[in-house]
Protein backbone atom coordinates (compact mmCIF):
# COMPACT_ATOMS: atom_id res chain seq x y z
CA UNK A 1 90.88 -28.67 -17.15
CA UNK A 2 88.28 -28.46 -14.55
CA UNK A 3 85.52 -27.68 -17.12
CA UNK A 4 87.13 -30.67 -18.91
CA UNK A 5 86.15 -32.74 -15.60
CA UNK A 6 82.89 -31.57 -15.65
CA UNK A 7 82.07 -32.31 -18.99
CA UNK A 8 82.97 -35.82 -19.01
CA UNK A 9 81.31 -36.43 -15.86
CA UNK A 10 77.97 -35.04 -17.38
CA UNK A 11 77.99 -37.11 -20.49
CA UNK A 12 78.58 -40.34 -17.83
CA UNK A 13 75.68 -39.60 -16.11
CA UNK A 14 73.29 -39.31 -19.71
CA UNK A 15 74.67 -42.31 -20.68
CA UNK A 16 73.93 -44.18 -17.16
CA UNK A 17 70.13 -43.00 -17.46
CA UNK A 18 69.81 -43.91 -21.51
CA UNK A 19 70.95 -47.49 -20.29
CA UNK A 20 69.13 -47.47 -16.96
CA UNK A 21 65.90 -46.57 -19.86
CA UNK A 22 66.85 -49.45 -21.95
CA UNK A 23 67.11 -51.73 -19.37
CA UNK A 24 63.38 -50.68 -18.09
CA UNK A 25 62.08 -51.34 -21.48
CA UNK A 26 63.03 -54.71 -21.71
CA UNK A 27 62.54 -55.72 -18.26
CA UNK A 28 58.65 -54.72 -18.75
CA UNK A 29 58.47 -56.83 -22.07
CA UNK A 30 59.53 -60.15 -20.09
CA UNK A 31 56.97 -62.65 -18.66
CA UNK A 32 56.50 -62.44 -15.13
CA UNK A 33 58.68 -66.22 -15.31
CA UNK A 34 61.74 -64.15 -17.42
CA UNK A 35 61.59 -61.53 -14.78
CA UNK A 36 61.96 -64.03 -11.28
CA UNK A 37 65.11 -65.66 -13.49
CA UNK A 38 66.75 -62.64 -14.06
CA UNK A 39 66.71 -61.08 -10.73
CA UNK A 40 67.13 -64.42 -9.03
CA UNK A 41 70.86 -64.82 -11.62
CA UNK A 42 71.11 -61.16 -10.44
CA UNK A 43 70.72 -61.70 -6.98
CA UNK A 44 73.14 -64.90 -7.00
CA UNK A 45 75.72 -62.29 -8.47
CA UNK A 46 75.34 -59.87 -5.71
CA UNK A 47 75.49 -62.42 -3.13
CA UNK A 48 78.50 -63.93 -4.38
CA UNK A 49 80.09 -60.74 -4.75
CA UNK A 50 79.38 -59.78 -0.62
CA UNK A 51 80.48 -62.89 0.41
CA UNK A 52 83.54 -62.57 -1.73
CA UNK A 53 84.29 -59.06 -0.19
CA UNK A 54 83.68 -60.48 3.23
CA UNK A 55 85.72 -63.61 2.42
CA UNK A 56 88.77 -60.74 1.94
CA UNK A 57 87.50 -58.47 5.13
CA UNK A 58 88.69 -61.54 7.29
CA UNK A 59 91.46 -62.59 5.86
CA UNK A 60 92.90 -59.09 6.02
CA UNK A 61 91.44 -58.56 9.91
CA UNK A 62 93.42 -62.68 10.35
CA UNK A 63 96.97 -60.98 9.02
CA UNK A 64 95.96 -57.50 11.13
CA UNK A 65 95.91 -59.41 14.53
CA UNK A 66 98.71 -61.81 13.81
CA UNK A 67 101.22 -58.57 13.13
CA UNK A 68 100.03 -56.80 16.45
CA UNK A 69 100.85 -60.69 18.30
């Protein structure tokens, strides 16, 4: 079973760098316009995301302190 583990987790990693490949490719082919969009969407993603796992961060830390009072 462990060589089972190992195995899989192997053929993840290939596949992450094929795509990670891919994704080079046809970031280099955009304009230098199709390029700021994209990482500006992907940058509105990431910053929703933080502020969504903050958002939940304090709400939990809110609940923490009101059991201990």
């Amino acid at each position: 079973m462990l060589f089972k583990f190992i195995f899989k987790r192997k053929k993840k990693k290939l596949q992450e760098q094929s795509e990670k490949k891919i994704n080079m490719d046809n970031w280099m082919n955009l304009t230098k316009e199709e390029r700021l969009a994209v990482d500006f969407d992907e940058k509105n993603k990431t910053m929703r995301k933080k502020k969504a796992l903050l958002k939940s961060i304090r709400e939990e830390y809110i609940k923490i302190k009101k059991k201990k009072n």
